[in-house]
N, C-alpha and C. Protein backbone atom coordinates (compact mmCIF):
# COMPACT_ATOMS: atom_id res chain seq x y z
N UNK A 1 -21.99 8.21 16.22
CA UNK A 1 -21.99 8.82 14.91
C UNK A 1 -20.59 8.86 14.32
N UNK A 2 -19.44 8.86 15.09
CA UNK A 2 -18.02 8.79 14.38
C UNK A 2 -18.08 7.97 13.79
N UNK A 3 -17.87 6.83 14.58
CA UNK A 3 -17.61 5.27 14.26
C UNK A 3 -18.34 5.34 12.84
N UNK A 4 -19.45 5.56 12.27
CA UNK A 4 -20.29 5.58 11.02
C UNK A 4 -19.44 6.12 10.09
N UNK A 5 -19.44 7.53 10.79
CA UNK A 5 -18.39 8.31 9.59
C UNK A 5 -16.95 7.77 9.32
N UNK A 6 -16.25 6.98 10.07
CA UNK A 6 -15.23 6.51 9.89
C UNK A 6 -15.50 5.00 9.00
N UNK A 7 -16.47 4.56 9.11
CA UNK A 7 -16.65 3.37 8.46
C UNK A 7 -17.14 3.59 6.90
N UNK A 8 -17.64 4.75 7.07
CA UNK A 8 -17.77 5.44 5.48
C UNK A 8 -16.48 6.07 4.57
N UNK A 9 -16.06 6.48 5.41
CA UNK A 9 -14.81 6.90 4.85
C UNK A 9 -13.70 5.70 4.56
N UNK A 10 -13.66 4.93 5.62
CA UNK A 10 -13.03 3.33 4.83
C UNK A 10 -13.66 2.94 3.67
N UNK A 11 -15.10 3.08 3.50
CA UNK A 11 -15.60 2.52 2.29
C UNK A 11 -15.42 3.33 1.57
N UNK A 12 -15.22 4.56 1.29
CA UNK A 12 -14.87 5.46 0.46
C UNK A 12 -13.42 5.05 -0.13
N UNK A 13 -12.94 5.14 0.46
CA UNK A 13 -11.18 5.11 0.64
C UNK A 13 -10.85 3.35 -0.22
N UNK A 14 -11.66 1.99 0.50
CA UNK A 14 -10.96 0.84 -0.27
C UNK A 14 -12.04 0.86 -1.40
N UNK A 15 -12.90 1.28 -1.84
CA UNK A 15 -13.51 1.04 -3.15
C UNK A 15 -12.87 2.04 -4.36
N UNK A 16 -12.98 3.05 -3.72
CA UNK A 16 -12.33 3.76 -4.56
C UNK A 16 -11.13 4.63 -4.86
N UNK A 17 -10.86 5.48 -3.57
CA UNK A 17 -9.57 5.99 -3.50
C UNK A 17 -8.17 5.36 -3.60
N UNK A 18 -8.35 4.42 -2.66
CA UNK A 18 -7.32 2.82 -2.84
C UNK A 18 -7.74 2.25 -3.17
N UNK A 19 -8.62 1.92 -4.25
CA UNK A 19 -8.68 0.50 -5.11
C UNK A 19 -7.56 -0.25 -5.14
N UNK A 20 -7.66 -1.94 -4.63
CA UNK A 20 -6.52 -2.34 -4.71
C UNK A 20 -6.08 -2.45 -6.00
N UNK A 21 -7.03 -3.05 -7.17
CA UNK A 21 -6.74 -3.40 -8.62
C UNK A 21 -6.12 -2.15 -9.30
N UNK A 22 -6.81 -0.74 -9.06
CA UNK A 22 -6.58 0.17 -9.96
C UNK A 22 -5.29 1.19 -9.61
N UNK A 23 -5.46 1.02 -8.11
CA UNK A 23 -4.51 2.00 -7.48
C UNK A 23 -3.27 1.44 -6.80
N UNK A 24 -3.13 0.48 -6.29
CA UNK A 24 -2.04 -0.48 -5.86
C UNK A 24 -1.94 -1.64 -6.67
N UNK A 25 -2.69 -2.24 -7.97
CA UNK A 25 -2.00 -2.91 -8.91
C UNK A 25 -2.05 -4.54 -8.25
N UNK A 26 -2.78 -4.38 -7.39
CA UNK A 26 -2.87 -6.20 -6.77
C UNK A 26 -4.20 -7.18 -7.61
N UNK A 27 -4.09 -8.34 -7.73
CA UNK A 27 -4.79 -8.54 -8.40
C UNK A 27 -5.53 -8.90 -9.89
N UNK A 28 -4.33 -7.99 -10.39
CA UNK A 28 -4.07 -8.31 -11.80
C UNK A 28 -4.60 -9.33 -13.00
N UNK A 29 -4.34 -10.63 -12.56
CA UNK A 29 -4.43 -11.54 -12.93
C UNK A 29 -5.93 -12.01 -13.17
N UNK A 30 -6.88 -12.17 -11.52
CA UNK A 30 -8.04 -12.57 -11.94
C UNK A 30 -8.83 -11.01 -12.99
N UNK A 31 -7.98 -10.02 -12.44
CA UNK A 31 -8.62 -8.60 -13.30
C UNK A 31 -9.14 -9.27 -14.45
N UNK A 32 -7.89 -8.95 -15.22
CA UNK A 32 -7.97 -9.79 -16.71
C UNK A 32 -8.50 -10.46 -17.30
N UNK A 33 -8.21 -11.71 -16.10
CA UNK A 33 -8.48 -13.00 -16.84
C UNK A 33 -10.22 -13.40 -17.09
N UNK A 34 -10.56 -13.21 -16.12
CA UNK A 34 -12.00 -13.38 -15.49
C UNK A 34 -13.13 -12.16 -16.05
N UNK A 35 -12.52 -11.27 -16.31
CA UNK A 35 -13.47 -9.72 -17.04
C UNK A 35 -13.84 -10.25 -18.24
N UNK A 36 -14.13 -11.32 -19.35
CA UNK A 36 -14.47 -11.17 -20.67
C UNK A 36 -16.05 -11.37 -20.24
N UNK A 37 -16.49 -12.16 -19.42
CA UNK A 37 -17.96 -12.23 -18.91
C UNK A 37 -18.42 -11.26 -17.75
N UNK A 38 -19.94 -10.78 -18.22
CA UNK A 38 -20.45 -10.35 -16.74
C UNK A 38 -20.46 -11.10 -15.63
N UNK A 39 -21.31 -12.45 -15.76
CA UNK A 39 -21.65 -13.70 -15.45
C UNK A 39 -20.36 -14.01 -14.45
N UNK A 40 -19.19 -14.18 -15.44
CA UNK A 40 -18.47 -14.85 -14.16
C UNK A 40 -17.69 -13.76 -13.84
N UNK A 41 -17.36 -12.63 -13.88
CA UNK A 41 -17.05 -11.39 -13.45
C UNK A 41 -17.60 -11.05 -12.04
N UNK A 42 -18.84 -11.31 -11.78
CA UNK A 42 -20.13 -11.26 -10.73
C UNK A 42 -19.62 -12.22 -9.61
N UNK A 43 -19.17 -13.64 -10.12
CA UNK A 43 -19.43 -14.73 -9.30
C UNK A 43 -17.93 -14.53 -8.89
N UNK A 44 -16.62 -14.12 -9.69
CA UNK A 44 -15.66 -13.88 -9.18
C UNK A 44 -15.55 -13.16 -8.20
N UNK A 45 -16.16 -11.91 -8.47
CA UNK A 45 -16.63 -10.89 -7.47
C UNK A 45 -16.93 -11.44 -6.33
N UNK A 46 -18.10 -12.21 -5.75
CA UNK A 46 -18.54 -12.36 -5.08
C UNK A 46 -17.60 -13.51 -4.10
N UNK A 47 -17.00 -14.24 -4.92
CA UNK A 47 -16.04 -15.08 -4.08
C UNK A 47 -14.76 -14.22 -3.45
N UNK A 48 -14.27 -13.25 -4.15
CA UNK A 48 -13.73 -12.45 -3.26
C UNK A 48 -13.70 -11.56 -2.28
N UNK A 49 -15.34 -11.30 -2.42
CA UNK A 49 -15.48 -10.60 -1.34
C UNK A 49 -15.72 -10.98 -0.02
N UNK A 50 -16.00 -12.53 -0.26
CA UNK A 50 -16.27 -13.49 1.00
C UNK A 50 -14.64 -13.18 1.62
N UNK A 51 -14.13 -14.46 0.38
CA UNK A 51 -12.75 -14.53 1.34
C UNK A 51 -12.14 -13.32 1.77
N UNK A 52 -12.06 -11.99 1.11
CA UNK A 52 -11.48 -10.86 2.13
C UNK A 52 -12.02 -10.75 3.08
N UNK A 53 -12.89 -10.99 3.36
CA UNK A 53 -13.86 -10.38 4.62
C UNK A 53 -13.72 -11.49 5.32
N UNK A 54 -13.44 -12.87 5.14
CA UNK A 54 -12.95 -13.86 6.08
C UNK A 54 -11.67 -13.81 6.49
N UNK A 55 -11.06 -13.37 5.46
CA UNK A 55 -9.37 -13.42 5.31
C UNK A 55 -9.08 -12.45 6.76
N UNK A 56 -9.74 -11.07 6.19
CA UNK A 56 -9.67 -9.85 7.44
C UNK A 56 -9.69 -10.35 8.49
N UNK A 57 -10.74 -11.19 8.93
CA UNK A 57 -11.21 -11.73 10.14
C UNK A 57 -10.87 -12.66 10.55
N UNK A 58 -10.27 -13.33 9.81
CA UNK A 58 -9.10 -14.63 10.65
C UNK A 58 -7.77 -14.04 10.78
N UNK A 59 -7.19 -13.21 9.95
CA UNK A 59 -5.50 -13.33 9.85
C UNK A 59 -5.65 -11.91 10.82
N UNK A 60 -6.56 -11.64 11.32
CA UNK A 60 -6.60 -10.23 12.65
C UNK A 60 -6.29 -11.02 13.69
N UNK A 61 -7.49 -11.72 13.89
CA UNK A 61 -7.21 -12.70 14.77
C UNK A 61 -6.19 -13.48 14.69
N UNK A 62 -5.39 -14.07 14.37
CA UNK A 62 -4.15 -14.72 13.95
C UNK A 62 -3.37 -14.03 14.37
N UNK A 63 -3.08 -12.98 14.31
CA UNK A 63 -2.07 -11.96 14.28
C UNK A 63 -1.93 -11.35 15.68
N UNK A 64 -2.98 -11.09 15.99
CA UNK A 64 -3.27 -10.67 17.47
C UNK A 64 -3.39 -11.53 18.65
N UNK A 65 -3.79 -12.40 18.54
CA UNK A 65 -4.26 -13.41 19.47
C UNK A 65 -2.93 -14.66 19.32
N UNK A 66 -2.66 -15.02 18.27
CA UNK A 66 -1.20 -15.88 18.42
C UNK A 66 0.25 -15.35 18.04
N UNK A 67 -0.14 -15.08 16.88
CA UNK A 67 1.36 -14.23 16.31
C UNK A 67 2.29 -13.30 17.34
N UNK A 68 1.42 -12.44 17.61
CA UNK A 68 1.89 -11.34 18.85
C UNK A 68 2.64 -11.85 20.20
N UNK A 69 1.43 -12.84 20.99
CA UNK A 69 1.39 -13.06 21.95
C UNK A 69 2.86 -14.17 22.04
N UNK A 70 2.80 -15.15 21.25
CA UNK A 70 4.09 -15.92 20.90
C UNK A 70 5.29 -15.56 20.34
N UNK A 71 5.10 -14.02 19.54
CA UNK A 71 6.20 -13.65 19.63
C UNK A 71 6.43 -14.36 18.39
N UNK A 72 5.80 -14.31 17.38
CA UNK A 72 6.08 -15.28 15.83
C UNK A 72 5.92 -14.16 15.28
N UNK A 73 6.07 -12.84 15.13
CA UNK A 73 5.24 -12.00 13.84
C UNK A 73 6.13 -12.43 12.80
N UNK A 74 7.24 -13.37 12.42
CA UNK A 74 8.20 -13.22 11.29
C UNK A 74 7.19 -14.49 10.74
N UNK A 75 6.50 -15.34 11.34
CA UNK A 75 5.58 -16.18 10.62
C UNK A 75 4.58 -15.73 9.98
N UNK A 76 4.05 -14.34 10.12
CA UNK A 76 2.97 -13.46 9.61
C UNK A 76 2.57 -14.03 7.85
N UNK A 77 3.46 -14.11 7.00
CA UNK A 77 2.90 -14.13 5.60
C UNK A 77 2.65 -15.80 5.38
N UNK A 78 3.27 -16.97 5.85
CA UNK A 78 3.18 -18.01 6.08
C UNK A 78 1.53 -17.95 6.51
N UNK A 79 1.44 -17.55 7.79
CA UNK A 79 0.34 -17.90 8.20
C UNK A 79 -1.09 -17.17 7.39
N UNK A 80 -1.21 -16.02 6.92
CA UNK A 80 -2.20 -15.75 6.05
C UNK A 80 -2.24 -16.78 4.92
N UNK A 81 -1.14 -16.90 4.22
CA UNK A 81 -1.53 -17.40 3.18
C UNK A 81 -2.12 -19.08 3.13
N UNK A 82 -1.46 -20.18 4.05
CA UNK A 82 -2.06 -20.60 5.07
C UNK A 82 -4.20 -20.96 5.01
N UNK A 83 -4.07 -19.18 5.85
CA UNK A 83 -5.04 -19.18 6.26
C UNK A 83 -6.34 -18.95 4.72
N UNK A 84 -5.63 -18.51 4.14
CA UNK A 84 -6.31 -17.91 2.43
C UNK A 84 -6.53 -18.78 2.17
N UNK A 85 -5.50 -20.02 1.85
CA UNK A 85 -5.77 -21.29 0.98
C UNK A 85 -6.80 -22.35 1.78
N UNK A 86 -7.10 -22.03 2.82
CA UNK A 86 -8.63 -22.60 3.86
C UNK A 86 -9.22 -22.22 3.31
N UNK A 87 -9.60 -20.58 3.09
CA UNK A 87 -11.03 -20.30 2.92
C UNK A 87 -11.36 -20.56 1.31
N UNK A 88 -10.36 -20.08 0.55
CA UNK A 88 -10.80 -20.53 -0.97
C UNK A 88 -10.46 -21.79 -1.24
N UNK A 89 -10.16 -22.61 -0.58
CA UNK A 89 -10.55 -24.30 -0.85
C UNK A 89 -11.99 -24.31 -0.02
N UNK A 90 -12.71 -23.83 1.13
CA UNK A 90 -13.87 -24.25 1.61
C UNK A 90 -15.00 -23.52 0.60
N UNK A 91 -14.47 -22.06 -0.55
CA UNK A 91 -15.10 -21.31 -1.38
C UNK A 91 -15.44 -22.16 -2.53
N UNK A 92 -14.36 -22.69 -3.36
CA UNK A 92 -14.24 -23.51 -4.18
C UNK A 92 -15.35 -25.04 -4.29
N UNK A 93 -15.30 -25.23 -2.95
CA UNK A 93 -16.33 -26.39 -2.71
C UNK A 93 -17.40 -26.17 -2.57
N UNK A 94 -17.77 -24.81 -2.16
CA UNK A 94 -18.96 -24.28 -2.01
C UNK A 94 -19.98 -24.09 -3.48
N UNK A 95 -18.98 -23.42 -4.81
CA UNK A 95 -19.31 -23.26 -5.53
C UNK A 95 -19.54 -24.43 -6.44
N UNK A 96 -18.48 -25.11 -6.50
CA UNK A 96 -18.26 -26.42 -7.38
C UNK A 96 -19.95 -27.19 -7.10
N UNK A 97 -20.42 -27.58 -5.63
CA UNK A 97 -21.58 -28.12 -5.00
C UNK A 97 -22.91 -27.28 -5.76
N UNK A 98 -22.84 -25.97 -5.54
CA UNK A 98 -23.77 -25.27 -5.83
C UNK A 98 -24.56 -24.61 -6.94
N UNK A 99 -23.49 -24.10 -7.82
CA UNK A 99 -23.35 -23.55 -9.06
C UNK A 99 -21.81 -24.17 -9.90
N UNK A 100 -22.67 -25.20 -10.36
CA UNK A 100 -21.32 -25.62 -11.21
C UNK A 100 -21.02 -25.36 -12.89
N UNK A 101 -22.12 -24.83 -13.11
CA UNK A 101 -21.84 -23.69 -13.97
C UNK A 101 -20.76 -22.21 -14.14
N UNK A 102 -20.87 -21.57 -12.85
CA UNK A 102 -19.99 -20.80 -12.58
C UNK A 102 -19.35 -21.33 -12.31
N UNK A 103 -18.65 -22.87 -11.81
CA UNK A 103 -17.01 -23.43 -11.20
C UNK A 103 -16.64 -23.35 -12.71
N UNK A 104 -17.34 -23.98 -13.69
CA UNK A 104 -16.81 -24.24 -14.61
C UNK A 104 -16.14 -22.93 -15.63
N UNK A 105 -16.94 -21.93 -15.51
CA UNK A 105 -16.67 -20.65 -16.06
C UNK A 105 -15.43 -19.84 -15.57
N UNK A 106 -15.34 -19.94 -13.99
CA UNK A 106 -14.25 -19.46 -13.53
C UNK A 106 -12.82 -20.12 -13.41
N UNK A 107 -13.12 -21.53 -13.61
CA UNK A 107 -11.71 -22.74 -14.33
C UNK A 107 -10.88 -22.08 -13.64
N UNK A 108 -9.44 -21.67 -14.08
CA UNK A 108 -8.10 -21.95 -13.00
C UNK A 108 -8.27 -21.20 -12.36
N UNK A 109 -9.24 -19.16 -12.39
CA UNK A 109 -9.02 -18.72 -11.55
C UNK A 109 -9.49 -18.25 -10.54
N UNK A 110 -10.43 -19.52 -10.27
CA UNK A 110 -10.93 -19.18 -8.83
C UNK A 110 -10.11 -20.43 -7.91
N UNK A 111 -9.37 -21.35 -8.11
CA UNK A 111 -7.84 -21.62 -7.01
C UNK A 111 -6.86 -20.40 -6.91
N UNK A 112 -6.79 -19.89 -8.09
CA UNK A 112 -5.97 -19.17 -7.79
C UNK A 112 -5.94 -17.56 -6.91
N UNK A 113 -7.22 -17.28 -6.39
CA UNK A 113 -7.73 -16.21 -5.54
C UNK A 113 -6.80 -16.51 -4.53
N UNK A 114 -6.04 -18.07 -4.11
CA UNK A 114 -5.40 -18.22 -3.00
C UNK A 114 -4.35 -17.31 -3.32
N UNK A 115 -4.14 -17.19 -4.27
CA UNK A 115 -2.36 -16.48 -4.45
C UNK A 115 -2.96 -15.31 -4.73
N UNK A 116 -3.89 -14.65 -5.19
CA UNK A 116 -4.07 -13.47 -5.22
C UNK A 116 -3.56 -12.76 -4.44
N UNK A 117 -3.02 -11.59 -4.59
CA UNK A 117 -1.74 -11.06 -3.83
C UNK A 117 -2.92 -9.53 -3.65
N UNK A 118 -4.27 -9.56 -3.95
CA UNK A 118 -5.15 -8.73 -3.16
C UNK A 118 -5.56 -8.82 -1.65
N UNK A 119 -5.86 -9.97 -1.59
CA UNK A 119 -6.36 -10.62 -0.67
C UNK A 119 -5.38 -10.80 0.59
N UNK A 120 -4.41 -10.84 0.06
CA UNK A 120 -3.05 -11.01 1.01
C UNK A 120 -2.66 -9.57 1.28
N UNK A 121 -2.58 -8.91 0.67
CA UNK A 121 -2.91 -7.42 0.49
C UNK A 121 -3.16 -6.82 1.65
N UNK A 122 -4.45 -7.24 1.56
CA UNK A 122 -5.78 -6.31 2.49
C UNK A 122 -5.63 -7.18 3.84
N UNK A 123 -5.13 -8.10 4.10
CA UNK A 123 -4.81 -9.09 4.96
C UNK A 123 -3.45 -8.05 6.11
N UNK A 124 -2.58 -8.20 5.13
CA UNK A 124 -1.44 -7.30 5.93
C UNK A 124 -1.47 -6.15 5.98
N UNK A 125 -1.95 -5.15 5.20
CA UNK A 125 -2.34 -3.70 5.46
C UNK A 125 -2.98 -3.70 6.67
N UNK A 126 -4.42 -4.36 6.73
CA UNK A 126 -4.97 -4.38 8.08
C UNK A 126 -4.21 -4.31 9.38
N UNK A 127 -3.21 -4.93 9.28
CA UNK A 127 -2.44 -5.24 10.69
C UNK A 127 -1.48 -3.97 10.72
N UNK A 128 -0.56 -3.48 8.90
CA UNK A 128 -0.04 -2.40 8.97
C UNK A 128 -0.55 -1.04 9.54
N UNK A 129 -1.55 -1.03 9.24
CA UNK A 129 -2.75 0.37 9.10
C UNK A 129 -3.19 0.39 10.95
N UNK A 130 -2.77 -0.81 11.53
CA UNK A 130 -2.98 -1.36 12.71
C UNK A 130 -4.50 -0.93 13.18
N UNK A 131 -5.81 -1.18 12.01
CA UNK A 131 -6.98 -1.51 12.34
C UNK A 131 -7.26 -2.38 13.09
N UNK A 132 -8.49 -1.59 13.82
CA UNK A 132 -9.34 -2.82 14.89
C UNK A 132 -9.88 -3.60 14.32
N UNK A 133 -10.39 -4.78 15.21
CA UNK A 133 -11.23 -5.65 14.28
C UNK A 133 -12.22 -5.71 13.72
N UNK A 134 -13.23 -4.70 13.78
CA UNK A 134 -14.31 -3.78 13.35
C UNK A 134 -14.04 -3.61 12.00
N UNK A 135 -12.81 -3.00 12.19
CA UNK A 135 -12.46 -2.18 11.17
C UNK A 135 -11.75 -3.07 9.43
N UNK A 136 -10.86 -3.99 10.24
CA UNK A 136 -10.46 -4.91 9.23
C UNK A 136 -11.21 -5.63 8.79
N UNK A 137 -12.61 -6.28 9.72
CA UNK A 137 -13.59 -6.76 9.05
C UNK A 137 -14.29 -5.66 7.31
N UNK A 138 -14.20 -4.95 7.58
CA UNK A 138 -14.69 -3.89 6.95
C UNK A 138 -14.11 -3.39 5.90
N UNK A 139 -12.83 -3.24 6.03
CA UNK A 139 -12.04 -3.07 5.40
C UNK A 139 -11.63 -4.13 4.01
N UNK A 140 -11.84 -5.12 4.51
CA UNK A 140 -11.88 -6.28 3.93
C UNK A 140 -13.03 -6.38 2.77
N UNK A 141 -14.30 -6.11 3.72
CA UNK A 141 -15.68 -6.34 2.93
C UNK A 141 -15.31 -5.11 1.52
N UNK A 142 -15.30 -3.83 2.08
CA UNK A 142 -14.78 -2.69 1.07
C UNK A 142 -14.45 -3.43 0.13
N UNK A 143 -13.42 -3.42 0.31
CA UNK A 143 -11.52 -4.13 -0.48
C UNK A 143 -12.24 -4.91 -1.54
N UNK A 144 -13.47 -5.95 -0.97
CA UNK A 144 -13.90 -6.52 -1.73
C UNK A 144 -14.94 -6.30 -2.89
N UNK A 145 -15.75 -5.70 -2.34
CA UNK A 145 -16.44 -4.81 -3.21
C UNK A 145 -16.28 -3.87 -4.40
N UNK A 146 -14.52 -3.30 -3.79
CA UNK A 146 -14.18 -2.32 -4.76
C UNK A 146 -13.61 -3.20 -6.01
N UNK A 147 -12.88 -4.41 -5.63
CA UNK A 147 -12.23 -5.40 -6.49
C UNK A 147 -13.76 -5.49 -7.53
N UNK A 148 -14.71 -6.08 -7.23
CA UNK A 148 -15.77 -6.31 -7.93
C UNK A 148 -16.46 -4.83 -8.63
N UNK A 149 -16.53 -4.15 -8.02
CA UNK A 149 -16.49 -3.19 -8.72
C UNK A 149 -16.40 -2.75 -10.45
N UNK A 150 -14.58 -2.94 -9.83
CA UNK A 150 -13.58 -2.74 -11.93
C UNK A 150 -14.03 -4.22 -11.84
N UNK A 151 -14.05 -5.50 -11.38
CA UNK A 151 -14.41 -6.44 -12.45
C UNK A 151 -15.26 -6.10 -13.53
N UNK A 152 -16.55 -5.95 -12.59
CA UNK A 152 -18.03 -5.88 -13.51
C UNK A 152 -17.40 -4.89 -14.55
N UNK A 153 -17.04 -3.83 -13.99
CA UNK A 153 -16.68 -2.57 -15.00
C UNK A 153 -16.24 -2.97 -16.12
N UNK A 154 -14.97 -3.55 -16.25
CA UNK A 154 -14.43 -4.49 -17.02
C UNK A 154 -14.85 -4.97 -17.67
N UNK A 155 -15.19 -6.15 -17.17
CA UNK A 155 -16.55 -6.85 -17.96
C UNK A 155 -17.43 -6.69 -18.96
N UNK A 156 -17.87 -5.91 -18.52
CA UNK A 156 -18.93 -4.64 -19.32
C UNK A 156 -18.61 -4.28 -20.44
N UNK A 157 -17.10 -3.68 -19.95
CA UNK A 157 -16.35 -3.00 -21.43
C UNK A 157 -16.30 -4.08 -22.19
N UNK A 158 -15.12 -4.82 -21.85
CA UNK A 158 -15.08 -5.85 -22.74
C UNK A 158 -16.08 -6.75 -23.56
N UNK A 159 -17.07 -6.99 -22.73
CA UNK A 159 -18.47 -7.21 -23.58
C UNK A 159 -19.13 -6.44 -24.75
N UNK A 160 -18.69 -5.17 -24.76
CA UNK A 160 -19.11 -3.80 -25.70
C UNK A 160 -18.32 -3.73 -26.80
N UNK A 161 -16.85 -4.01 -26.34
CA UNK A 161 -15.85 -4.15 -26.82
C UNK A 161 -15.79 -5.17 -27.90
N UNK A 162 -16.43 -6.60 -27.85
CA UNK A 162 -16.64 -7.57 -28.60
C UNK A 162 -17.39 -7.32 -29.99
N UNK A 163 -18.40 -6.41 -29.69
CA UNK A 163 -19.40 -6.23 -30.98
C UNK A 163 -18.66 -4.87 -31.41
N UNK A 164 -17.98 -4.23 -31.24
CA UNK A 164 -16.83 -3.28 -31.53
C UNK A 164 -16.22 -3.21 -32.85
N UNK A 165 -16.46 -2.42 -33.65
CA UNK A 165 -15.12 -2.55 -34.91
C UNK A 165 -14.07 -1.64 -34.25
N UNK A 166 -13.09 -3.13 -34.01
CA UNK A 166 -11.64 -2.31 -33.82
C UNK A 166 -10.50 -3.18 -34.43
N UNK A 167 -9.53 -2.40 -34.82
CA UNK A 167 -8.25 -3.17 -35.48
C UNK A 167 -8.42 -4.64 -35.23
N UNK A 168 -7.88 -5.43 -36.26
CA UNK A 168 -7.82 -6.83 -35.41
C UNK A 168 -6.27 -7.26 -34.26
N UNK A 169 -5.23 -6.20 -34.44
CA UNK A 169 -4.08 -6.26 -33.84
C UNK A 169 -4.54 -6.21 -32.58
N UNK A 170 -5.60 -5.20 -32.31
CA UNK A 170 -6.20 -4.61 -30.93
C UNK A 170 -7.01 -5.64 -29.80
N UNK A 171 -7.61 -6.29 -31.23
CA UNK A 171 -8.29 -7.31 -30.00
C UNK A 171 -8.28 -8.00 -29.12
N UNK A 172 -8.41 -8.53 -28.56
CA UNK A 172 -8.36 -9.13 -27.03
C UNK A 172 -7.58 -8.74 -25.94
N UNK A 173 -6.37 -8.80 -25.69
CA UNK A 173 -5.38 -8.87 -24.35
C UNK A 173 -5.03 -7.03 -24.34
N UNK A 174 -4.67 -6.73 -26.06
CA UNK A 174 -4.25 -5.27 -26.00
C UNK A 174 -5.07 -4.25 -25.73
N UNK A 175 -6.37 -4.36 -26.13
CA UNK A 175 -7.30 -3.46 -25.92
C UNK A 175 -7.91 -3.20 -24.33
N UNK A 176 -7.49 -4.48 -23.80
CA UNK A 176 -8.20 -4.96 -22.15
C UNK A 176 -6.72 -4.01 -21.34
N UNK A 177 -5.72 -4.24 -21.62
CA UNK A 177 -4.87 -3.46 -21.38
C UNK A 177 -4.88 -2.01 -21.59
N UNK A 178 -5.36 -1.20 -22.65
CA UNK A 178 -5.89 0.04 -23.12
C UNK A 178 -6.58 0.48 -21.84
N UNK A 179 -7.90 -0.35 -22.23
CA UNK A 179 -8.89 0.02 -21.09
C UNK A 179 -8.51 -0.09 -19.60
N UNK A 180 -7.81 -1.24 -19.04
CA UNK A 180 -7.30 -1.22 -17.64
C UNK A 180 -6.75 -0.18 -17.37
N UNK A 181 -5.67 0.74 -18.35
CA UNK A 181 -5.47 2.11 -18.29
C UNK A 181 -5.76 3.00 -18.33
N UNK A 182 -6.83 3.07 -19.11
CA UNK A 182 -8.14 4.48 -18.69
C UNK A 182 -8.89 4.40 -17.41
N UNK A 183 -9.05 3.42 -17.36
CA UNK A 183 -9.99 3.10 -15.98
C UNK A 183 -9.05 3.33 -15.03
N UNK A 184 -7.66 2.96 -14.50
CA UNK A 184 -6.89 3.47 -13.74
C UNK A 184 -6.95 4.70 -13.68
N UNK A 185 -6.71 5.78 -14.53
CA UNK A 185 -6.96 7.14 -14.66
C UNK A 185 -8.02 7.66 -14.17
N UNK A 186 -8.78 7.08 -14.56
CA UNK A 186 -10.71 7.57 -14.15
C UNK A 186 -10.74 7.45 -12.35
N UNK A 187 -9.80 6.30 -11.78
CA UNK A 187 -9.91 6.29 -11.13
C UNK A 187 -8.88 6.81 -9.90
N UNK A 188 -8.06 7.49 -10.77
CA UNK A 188 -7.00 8.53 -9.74
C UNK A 188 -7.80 9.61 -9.57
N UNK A 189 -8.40 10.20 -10.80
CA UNK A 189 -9.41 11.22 -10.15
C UNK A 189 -9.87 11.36 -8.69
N UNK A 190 -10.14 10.37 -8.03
CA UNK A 190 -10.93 9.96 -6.58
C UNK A 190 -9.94 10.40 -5.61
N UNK A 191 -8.52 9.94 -6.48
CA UNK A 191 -7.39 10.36 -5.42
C UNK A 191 -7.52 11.38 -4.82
N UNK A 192 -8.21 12.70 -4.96
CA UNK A 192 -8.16 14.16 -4.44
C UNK A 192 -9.45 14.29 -3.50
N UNK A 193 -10.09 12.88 -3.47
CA UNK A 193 -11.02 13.30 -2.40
C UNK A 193 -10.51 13.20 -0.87
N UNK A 194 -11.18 14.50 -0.46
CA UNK A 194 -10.86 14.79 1.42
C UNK A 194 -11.92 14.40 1.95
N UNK A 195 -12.08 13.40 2.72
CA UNK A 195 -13.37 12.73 3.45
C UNK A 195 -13.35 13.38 5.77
């Protein structure tokens, strides 16, 4: 029964308390860029939540099993990122094959999830936070979820936002900026939860 409650409280904690996007600011980029659709907001989502949850689970292993043992930990960010640009090139092909509708929707920034500096993020925290592998698996999946999360959220707005009478100075980049800042707020609130 711990183990549960502790795995709840990680999911508590990376979706919302530490949001990486809202609360540590990683991420940024696909935030933005990728939020004007639900559609590919969803599919962004979903590609990140793979690769964290792969990412977790290789660069643990990586870290533990070679890094350590050889005595390389100064190779540590080399080798995630490395290991990132595997899984979202094997993601990328996955999607491109499958739904090439969504490759096409998500255009530069689903390569660029490799540099996403979330993902790399939740990659080295894991090892900082010195989670088990249980746990970084998990942690990861969270991480990912919560990222998708403010996408959709996002998304949403901005979709609402479109049929909107607002200034025309306001529209597009400034208003998404507005909102990325309320929603940050909305989401410090969480900060005061004791789990």
């Amino acid at each position: 029964m711990e183990f549960i409650g502790k795995i709840f409280a990680l999911a508590i904690a990376a979706i919302f308390v530490q949001n990486f996007v809202l609360m540590r600011f990683l991420g940024l980029c696909p935030y933005i860029g990728v939020s004007k659709k639900l559609d590919s907001a969803l599919g962004m989502g979903m590609a990140v939540i793979f690769v964290m949850t792969m990412a977790s689970t290789f660069t643990w292993l990586i870290q533990n099993f070679f890094l350590v043992p050889w005595k390389l930990e100064f190779l540590q960010t080399i080798a995630f990122i490395l290991t990132i640009a595997s899984l979202v090139q094997l993601v990328e092909m996955i999607i491109q094959k499958t739904a090439p509708s969504l490759y096409k929707a998500l255009g530069v920034f689903l390569p660029l999830i490799t540099t996403n500096c979330a993902v790399l993020g939740v990659a080295i925290l894991n090892i900082n936070d010195q989670l088990n592998f249980i746990e970084a698996i998990f942690n990861g999946f969270f991480a990912g979820i919560g990222f998708t999360l403010v996408l959709l959220l996002m998304a949403g707005i901005r979709e609402r936002l479109e049929k909107a009478e607002i200034p025309a100075c306001m529209k597009g980049t400034p208003i998404a900026m507005i909102v990325a800042g309320c929603m940050a707020l909305a989401f410090l609130g969480f900060s005061g939860l004791k789990i």
